[in-house]
N, C-alpha and C. Protein backbone atom coordinates (compact mmCIF):
# COMPACT_ATOMS: atom_id res chain seq x y z
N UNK A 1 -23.51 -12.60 7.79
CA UNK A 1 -22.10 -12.34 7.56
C UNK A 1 -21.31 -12.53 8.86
N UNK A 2 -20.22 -13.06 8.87
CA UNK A 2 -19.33 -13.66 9.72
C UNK A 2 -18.82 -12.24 10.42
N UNK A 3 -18.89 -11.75 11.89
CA UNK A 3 -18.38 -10.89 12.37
C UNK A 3 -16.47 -11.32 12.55
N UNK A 4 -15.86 -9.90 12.15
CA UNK A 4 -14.22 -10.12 11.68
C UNK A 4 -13.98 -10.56 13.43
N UNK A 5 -12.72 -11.11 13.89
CA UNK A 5 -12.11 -11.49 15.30
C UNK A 5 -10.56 -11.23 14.88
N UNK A 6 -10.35 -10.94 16.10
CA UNK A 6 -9.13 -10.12 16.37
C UNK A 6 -8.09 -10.89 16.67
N UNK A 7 -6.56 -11.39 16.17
CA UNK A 7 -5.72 -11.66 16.64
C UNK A 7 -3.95 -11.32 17.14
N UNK A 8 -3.40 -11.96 17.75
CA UNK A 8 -2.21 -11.52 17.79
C UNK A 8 -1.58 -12.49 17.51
N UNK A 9 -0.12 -12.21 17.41
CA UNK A 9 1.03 -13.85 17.04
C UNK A 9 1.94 -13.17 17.46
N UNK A 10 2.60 -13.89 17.63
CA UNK A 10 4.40 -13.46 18.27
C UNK A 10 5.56 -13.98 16.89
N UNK A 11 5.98 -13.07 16.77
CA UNK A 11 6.97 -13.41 15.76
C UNK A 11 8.40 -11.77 16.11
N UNK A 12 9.56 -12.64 15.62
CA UNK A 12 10.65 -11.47 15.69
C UNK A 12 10.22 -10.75 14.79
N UNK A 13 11.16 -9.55 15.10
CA UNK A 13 11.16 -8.30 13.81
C UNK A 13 11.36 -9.10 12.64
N UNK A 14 12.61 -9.47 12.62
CA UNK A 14 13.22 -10.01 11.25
C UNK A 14 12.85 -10.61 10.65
N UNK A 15 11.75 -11.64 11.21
CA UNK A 15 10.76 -12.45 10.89
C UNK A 15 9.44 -11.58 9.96
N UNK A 16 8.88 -11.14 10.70
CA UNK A 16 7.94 -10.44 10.39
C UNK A 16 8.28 -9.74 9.03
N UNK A 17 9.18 -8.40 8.89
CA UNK A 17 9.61 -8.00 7.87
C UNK A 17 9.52 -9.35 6.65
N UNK A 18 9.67 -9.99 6.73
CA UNK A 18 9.53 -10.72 5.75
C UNK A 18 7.96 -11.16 5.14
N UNK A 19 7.20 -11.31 6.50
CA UNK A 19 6.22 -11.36 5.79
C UNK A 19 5.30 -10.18 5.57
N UNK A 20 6.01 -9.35 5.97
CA UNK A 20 5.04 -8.32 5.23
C UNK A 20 5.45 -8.13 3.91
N UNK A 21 6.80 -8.26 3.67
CA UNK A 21 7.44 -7.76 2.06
C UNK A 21 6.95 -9.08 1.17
N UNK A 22 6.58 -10.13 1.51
CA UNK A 22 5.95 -11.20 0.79
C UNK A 22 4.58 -11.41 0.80
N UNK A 23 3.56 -10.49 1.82
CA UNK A 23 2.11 -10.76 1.94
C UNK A 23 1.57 -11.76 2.76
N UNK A 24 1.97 -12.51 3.55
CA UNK A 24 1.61 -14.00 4.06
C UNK A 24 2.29 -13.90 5.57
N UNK A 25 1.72 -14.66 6.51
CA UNK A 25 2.04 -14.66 8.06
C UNK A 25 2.55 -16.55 7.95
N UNK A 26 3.12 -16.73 9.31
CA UNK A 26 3.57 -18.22 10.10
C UNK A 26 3.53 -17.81 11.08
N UNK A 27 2.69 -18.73 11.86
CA UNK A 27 2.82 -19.08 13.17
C UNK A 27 2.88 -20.43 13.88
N UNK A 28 3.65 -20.04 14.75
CA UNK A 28 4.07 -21.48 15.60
C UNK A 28 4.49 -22.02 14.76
N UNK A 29 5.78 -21.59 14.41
CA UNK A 29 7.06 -22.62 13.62
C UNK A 29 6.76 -23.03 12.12
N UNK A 30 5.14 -22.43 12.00
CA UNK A 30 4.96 -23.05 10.78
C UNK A 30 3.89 -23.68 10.54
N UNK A 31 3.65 -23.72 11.93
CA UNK A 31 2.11 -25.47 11.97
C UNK A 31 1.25 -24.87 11.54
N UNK A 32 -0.01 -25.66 10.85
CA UNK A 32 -1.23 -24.90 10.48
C UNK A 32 -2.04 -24.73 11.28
N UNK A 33 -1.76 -25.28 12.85
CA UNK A 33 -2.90 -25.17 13.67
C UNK A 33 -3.90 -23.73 14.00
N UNK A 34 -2.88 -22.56 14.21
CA UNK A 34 -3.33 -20.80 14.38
C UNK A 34 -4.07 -20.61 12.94
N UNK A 35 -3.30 -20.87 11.74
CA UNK A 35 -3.84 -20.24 10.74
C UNK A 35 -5.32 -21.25 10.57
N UNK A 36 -5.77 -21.95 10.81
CA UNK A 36 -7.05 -22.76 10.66
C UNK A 36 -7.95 -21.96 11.48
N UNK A 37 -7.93 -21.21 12.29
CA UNK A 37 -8.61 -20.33 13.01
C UNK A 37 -9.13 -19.10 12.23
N UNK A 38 -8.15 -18.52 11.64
CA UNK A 38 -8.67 -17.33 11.12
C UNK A 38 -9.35 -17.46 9.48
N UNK A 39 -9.98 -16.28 9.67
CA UNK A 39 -11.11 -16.09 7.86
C UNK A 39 -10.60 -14.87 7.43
N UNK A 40 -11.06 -14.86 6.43
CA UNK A 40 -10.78 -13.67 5.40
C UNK A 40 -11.34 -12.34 6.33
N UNK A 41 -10.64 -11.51 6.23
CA UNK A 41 -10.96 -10.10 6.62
C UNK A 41 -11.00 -10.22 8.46
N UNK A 42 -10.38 -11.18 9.13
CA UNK A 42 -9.82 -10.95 10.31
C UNK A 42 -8.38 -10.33 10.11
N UNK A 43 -8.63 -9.52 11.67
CA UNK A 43 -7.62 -9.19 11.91
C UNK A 43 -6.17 -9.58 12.82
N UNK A 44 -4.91 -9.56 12.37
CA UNK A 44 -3.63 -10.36 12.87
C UNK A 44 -2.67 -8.98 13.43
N UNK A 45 -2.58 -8.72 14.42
CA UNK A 45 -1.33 -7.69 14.95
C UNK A 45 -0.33 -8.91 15.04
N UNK A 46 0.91 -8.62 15.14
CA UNK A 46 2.03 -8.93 15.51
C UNK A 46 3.25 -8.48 16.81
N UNK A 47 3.24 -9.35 17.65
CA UNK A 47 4.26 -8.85 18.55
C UNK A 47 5.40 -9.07 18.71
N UNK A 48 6.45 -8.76 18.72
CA UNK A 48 8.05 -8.83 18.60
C UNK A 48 8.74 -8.88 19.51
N UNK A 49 8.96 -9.71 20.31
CA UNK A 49 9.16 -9.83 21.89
C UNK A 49 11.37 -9.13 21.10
N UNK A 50 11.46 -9.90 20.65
CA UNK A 50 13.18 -9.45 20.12
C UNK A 50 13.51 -9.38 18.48
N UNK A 51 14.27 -8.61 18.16
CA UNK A 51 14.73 -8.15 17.05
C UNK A 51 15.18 -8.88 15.99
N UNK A 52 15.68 -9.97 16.63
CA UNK A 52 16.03 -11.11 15.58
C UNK A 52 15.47 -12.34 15.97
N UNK A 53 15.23 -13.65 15.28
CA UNK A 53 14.83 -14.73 15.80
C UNK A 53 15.96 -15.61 16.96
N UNK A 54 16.69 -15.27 16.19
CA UNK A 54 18.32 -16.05 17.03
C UNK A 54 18.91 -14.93 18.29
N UNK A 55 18.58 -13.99 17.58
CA UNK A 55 19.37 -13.21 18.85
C UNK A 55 18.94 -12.69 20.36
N UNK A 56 19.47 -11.91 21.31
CA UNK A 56 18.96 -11.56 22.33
C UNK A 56 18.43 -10.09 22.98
N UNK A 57 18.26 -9.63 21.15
CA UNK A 57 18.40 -8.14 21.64
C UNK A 57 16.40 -7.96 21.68
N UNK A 58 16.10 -7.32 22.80
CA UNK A 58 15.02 -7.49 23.34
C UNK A 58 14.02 -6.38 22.30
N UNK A 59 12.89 -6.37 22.04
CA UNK A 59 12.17 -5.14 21.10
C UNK A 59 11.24 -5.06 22.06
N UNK A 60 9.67 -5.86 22.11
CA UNK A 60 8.74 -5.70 22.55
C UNK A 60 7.99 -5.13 22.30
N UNK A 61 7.61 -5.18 21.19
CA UNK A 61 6.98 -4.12 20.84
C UNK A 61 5.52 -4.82 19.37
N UNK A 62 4.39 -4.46 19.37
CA UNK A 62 3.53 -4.77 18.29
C UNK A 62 4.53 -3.83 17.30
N UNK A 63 4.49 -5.00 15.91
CA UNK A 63 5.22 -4.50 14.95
C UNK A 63 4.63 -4.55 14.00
N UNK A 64 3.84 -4.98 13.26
CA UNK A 64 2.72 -5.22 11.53
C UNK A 64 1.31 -5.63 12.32
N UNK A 65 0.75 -4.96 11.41
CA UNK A 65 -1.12 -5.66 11.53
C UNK A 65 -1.32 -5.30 10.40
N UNK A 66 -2.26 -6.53 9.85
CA UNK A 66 -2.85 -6.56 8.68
C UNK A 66 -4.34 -7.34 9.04
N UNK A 67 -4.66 -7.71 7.71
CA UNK A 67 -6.34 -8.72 7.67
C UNK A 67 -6.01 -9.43 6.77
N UNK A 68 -6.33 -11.13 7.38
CA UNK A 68 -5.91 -12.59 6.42
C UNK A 68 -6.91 -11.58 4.96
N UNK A 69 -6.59 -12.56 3.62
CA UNK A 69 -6.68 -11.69 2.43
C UNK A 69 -7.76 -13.01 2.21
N UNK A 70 -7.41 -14.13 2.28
CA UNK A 70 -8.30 -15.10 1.57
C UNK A 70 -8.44 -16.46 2.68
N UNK A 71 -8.69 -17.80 1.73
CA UNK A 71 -9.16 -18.33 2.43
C UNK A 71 -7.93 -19.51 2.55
N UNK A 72 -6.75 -19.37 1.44
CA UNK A 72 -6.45 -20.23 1.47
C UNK A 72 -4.71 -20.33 2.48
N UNK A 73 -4.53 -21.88 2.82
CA UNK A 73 -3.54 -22.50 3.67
C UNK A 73 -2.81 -22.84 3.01
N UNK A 74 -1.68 -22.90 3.03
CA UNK A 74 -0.57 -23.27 1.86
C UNK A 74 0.34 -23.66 2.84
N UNK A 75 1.67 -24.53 1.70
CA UNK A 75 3.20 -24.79 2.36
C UNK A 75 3.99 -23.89 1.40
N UNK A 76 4.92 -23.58 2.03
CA UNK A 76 5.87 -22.95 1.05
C UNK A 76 7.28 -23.64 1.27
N UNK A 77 8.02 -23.82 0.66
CA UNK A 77 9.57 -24.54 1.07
C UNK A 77 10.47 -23.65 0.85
N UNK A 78 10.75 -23.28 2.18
CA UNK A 78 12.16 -22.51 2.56
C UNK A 78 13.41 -23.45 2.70
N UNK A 79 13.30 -24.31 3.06
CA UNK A 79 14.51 -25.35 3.03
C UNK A 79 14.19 -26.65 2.85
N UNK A 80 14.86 -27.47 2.96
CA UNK A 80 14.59 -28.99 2.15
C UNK A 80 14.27 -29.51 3.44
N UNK A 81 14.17 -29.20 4.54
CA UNK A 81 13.52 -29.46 6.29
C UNK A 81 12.61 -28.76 6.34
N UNK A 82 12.32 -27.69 6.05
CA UNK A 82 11.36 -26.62 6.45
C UNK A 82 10.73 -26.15 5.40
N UNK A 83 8.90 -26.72 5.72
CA UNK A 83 8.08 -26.46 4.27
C UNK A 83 6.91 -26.04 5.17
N UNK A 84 6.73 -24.88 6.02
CA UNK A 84 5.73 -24.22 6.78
C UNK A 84 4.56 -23.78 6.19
N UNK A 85 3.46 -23.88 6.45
CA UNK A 85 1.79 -22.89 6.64
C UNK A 85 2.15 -21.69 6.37
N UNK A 86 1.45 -21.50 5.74
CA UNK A 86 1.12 -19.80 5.64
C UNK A 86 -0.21 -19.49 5.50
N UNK A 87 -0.59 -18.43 5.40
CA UNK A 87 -1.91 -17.37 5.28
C UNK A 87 -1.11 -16.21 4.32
N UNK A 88 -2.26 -15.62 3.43
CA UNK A 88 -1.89 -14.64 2.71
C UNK A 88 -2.54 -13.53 3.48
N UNK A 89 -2.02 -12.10 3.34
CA UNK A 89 -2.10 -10.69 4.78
C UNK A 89 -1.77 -10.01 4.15
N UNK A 90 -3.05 -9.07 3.95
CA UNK A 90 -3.17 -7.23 3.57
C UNK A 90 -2.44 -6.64 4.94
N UNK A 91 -1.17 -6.09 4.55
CA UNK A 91 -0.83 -5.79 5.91
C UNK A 91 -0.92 -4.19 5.60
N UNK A 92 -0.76 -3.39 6.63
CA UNK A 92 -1.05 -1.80 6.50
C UNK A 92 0.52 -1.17 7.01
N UNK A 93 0.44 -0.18 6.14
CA UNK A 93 1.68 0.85 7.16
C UNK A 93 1.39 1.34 8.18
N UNK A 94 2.21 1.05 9.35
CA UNK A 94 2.25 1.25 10.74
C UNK A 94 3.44 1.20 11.28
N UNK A 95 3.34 2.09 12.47
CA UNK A 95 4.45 2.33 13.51
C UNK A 95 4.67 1.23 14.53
N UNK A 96 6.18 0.69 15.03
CA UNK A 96 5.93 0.11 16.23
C UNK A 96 4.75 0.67 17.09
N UNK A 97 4.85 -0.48 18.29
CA UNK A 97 4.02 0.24 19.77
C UNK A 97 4.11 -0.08 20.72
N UNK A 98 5.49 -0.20 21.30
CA UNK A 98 6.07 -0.76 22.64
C UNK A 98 4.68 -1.10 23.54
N UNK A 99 4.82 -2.25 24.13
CA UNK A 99 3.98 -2.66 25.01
C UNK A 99 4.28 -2.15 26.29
N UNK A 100 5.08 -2.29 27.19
CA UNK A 100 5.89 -1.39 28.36
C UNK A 100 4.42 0.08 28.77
N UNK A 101 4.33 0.78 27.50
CA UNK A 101 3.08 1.76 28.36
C UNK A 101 1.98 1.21 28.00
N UNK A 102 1.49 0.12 27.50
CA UNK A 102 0.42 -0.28 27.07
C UNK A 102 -0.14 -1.16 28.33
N UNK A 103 0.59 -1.89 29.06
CA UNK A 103 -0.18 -2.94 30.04
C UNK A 103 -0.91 -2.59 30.73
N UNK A 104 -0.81 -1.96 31.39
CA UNK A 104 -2.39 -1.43 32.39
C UNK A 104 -3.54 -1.16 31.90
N UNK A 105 -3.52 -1.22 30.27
CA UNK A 105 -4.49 -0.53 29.74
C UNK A 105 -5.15 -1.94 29.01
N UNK A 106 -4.64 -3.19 28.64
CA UNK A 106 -4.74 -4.46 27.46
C UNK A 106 -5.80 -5.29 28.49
N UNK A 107 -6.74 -5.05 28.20
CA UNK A 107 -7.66 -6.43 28.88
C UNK A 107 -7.15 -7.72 28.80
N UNK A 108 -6.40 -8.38 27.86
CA UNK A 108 -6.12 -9.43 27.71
C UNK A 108 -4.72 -10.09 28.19
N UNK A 109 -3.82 -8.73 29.07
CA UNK A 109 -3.21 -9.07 30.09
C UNK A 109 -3.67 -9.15 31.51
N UNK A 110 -4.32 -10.26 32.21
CA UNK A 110 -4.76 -10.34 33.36
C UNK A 110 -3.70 -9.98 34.65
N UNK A 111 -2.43 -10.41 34.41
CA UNK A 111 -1.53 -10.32 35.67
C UNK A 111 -0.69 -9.59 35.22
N UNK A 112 -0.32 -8.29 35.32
CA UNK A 112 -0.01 -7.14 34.90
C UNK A 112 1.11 -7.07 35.30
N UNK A 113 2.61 -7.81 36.34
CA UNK A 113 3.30 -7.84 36.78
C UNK A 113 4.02 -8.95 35.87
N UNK A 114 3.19 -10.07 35.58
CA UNK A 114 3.70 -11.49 34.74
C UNK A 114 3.09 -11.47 33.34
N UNK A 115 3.33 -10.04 32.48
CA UNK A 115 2.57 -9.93 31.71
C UNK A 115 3.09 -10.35 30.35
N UNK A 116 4.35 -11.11 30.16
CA UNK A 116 4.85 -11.75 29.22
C UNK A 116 4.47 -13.13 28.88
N UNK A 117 3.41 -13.67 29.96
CA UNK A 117 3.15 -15.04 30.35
C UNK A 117 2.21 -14.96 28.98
N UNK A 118 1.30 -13.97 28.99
CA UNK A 118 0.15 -14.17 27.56
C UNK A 118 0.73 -14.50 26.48
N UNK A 119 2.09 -14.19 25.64
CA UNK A 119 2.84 -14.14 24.75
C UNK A 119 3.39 -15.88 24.83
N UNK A 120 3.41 -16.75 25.77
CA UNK A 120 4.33 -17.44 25.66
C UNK A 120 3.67 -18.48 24.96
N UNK A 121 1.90 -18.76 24.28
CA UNK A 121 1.93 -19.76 23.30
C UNK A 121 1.74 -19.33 21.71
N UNK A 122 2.21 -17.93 21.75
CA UNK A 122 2.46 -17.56 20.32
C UNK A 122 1.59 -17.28 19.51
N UNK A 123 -0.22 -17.63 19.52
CA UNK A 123 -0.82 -17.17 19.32
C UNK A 123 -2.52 -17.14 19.84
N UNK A 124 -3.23 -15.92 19.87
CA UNK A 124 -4.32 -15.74 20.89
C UNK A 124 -5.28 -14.59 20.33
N UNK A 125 -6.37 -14.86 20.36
CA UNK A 125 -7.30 -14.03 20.16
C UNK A 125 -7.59 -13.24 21.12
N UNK A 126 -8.20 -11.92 20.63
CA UNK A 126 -7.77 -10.74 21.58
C UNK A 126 -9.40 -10.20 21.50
N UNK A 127 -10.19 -9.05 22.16
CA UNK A 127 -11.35 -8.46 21.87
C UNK A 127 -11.03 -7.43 21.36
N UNK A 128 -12.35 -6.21 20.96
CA UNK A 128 -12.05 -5.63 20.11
C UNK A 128 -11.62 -4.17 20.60
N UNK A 129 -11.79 -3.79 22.13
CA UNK A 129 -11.20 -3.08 23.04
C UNK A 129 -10.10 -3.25 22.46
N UNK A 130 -8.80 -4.24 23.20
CA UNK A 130 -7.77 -4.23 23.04
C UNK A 130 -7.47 -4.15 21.57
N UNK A 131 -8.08 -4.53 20.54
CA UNK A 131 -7.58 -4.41 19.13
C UNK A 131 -7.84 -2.83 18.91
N UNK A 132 -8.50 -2.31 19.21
CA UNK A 132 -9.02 -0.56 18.65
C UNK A 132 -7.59 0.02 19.51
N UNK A 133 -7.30 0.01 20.63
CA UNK A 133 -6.06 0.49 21.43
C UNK A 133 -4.47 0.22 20.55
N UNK A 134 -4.54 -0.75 20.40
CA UNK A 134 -3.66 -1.53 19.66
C UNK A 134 -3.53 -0.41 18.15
N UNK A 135 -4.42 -1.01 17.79
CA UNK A 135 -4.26 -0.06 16.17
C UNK A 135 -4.51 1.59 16.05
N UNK A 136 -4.82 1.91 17.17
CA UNK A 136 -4.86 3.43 17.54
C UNK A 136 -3.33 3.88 17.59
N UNK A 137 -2.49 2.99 18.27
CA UNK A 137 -1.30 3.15 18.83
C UNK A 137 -0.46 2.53 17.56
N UNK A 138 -0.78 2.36 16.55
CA UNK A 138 0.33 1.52 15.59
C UNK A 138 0.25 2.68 14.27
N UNK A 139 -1.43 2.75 14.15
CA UNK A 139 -1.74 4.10 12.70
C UNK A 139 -1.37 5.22 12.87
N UNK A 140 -2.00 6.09 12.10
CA UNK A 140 -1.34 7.27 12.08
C UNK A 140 -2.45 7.92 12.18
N UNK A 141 -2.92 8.93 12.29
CA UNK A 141 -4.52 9.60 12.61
C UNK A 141 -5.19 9.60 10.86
N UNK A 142 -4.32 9.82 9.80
CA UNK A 142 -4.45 9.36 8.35
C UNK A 142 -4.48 8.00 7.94
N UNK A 143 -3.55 7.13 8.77
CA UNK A 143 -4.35 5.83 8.89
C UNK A 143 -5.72 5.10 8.84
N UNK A 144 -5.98 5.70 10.31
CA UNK A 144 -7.05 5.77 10.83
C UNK A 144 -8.69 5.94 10.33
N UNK A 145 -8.67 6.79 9.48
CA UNK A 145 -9.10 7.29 8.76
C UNK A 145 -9.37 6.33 7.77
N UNK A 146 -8.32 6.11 7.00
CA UNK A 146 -8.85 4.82 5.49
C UNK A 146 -8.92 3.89 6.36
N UNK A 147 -8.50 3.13 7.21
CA UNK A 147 -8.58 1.91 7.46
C UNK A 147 -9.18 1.99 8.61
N UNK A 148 -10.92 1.53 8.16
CA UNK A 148 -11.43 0.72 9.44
C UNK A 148 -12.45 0.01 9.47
N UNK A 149 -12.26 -0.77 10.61
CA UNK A 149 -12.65 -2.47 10.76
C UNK A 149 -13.96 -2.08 10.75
């Protein structure tokens, strides 16, 4: 049996909210390249560098984690230009988790001063240290509890 692997993606709030209220993730604009990586019953956190996609109001914060649901890659057409990848995502109820007190602690930020640099190709596999920290800091101790990897 395939051991589950841990990921992250960068997407806005506003973004995100959507795919949790629809079940399904995009990353990187849409391309299928990230979602060809992951299998059923991995895990996807989400980080929210800002609140809206267009706007400038800053969040930073992990916002949804779920586990891809199946196996399959799809397009969906949001506009008559834009017919993006998706993945379908059991996502869980969870709290933000500002990153700001988290860095000293994320193995998978190496330069702890330039620590926005990890975020800047949108998506990256993480170990399972940083994923247990991560979802410690997002569940709820009743969370915790039903849901685990």
């Amino acid at each position: 049996m395939r051991q589950e692997r841990y990921w992250v993606t960068v997407v806005s709030k506003d973004h995100i909210k959507r795919g949790v209220a629809g079940g399904f993730m995009q990353a990187n604009h849409g391309k299928p390249g990230a979602l060809k990586k992951l299998h059923p019953n991995d895990w996807v956190i989400f980080y929210s560098p800002k609140m809206t996609y267009a706007g400038d109001e800053k969040l930073q914060a992990f916002t949804a984690i779920g586990q891809v649901a199946d196996d399959n890659i799809y397009q969906h057409k949001m506009s008559e230009d834009f017919v993006p990848y998706r993945r379908n995502i059991t996502y869980y109820p969870c709290k933000d988790a500002p990153i700001v007190p988290l860095i000293g602690s994320l193995d998978f930020i190496t330069d702890k001063k330039s620590w926005g640099y990890r975020f800047r190709f949108g998506f990256f596999e993480i170990d399972e240290h940083d994923f247990n920290l991560l979802k410690n800091k997002m569940f709820s101790p009743a969370d915790r509890l039903s849901i685990e990897p």
